[in-house]
C-alpha atoms as a PDB file:
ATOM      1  CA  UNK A   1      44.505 125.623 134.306  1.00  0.00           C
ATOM      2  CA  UNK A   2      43.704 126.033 138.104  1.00  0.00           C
ATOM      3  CA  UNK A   3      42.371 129.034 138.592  1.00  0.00           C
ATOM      4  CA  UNK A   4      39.291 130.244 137.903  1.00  0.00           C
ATOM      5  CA  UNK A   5      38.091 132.149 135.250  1.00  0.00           C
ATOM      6  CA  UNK A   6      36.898 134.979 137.830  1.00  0.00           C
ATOM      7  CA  UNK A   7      40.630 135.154 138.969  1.00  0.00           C
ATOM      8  CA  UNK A   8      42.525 135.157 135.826  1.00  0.00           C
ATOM      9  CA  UNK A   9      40.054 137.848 134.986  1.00  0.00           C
ATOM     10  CA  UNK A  10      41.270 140.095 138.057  1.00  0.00           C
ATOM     11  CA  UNK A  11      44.404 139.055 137.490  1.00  0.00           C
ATOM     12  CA  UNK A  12      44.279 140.590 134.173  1.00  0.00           C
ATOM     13  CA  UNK A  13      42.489 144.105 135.530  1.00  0.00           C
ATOM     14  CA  UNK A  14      45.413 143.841 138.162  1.00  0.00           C
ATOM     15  CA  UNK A  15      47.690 144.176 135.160  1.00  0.00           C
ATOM     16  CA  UNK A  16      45.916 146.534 133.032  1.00  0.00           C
ATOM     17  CA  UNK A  17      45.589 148.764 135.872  1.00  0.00           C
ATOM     18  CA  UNK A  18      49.349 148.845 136.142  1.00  0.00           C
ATOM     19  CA  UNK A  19      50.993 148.222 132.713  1.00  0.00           C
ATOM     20  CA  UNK A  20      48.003 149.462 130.917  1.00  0.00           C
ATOM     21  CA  UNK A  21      45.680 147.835 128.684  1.00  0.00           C
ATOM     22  CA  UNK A  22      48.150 147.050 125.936  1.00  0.00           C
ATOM     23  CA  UNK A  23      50.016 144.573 128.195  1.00  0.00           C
ATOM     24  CA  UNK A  24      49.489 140.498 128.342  1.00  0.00           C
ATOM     25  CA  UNK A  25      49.741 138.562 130.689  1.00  0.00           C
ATOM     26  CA  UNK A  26      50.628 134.384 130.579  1.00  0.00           C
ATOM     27  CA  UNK A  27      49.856 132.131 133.729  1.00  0.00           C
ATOM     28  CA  UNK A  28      52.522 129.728 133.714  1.00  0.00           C
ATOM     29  CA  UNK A  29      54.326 127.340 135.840  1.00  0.00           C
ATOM     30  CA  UNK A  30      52.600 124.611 137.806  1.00  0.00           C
ATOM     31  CA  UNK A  31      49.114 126.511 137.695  1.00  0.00           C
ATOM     32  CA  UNK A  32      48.953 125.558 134.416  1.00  0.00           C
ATOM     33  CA  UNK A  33      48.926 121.747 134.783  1.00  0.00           C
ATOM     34  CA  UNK A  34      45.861 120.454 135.779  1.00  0.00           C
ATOM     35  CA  UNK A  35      47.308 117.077 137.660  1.00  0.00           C
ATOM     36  CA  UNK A  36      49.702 118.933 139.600  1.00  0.00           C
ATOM     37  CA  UNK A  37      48.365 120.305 143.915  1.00  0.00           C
ATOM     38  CA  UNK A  38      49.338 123.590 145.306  1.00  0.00           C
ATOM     39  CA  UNK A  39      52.201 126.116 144.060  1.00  0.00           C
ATOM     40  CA  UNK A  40      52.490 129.472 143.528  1.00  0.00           C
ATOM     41  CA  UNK A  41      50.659 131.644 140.913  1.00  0.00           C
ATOM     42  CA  UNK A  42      53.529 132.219 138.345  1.00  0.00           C
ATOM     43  CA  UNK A  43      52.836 135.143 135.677  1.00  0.00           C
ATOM     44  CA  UNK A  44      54.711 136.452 133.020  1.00  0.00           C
ATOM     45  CA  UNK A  45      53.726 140.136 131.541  1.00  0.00           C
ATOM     46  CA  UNK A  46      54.474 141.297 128.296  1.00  0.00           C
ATOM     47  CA  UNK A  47      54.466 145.245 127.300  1.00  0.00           C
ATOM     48  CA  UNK A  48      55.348 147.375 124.435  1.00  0.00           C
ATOM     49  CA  UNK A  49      56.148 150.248 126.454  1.00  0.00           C
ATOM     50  CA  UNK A  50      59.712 150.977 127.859  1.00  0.00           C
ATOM     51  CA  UNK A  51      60.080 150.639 131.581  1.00  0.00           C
ATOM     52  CA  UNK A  52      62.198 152.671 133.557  1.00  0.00           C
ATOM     53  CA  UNK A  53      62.100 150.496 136.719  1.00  0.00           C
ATOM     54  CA  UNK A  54      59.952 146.573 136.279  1.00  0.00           C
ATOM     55  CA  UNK A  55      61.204 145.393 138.911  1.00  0.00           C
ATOM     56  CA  UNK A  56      58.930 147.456 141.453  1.00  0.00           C
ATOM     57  CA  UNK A  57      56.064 146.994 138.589  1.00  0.00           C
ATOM     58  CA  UNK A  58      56.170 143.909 138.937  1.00  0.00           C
ATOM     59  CA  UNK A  59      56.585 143.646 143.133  1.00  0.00           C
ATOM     60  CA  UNK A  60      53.325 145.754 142.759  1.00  0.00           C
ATOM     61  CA  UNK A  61      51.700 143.464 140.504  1.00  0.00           C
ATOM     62  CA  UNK A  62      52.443 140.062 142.620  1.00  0.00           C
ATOM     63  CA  UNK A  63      51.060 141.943 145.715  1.00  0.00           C
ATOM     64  CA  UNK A  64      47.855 143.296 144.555  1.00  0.00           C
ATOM     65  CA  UNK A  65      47.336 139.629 143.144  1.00  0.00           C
ATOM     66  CA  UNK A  66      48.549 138.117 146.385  1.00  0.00           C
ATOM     67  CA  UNK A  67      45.838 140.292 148.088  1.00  0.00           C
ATOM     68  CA  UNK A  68      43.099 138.469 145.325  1.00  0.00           C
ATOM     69  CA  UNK A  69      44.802 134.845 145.871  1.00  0.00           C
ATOM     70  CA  UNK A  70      44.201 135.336 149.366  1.00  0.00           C
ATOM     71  CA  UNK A  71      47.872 135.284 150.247  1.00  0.00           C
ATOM     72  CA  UNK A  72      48.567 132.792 147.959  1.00  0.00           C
ATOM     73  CA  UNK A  73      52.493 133.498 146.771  1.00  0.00           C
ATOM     74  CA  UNK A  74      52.787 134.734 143.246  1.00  0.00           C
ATOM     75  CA  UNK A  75      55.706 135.380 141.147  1.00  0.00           C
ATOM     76  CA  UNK A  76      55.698 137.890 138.392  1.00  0.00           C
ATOM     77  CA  UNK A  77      58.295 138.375 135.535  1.00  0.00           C
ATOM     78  CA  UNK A  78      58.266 141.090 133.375  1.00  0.00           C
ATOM     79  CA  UNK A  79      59.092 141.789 129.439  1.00  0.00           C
ATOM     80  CA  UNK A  80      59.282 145.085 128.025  1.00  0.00           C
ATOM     81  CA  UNK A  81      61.389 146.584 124.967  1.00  0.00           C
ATOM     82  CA  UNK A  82      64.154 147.233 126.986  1.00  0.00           C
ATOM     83  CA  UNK A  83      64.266 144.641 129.159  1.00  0.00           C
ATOM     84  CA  UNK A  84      67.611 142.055 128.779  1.00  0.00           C
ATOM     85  CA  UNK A  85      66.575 139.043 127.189  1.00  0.00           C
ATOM     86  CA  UNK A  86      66.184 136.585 129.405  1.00  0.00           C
ATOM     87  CA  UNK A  87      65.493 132.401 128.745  1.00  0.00           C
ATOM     88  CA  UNK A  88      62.129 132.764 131.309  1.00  0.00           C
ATOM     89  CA  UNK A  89      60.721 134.879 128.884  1.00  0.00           C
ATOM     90  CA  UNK A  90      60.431 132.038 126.434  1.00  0.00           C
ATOM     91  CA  UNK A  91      59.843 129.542 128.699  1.00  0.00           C
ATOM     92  CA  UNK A  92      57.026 131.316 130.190  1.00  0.00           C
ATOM     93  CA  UNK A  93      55.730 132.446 126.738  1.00  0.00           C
ATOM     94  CA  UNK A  94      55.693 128.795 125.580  1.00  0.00           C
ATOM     95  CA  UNK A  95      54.218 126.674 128.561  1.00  0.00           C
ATOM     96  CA  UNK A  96      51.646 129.503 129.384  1.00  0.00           C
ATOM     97  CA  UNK A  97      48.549 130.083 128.810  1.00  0.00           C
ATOM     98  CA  UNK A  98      47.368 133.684 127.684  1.00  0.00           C
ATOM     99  CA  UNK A  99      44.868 135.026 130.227  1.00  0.00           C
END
């Protein structure tokens, strides 16, 4: 995994902070191989709560971890009960790891 276990930890008070505590979070993508240089920070969130609008959760989300990355470009997908199923969601559940 490349990054460090001080980021995925504000990553993950990032996340609480705005899906609450409940939520999970999965770093996925090319962060998670260890050969690979560069990329984005990729994340997939998963919640148990209905969400009226994720999409602006989860622009808030890659922003406030953009500010921690120190600009670095991250992507964030989102998962809740009523979200549309969606093949990233298993993808990202699969290759990632839990942070």
């Amino acid at each position: 995994m490349r990054i460090t276990s001080e980021q995925a930890s504000q990553i993950k008070q990032v996340v609480y902070q705005i899906f609450g505590e409940q939520a999970t979070v999965w770093l996925f993508g090319s962060r998670v191989n260890d050969q690979a240089q560069g990329g984005d920070v990729d994340l997939f969130i998963q919640t148990q709560t209905p969400l009226l609008d994720p999409a602006v959760l989860a622009a808030k989300t890659a922003v406030q971890v953009m500010r921690l990355q120190n600009g670095r470009k991250v992507d964030v997908i989102v998962q809740a009960p009523n979200s549309t199923p969606q093949p990233i969601f298993d993808i990202a559940r699969e290759t990632g790891i839990l942070l």
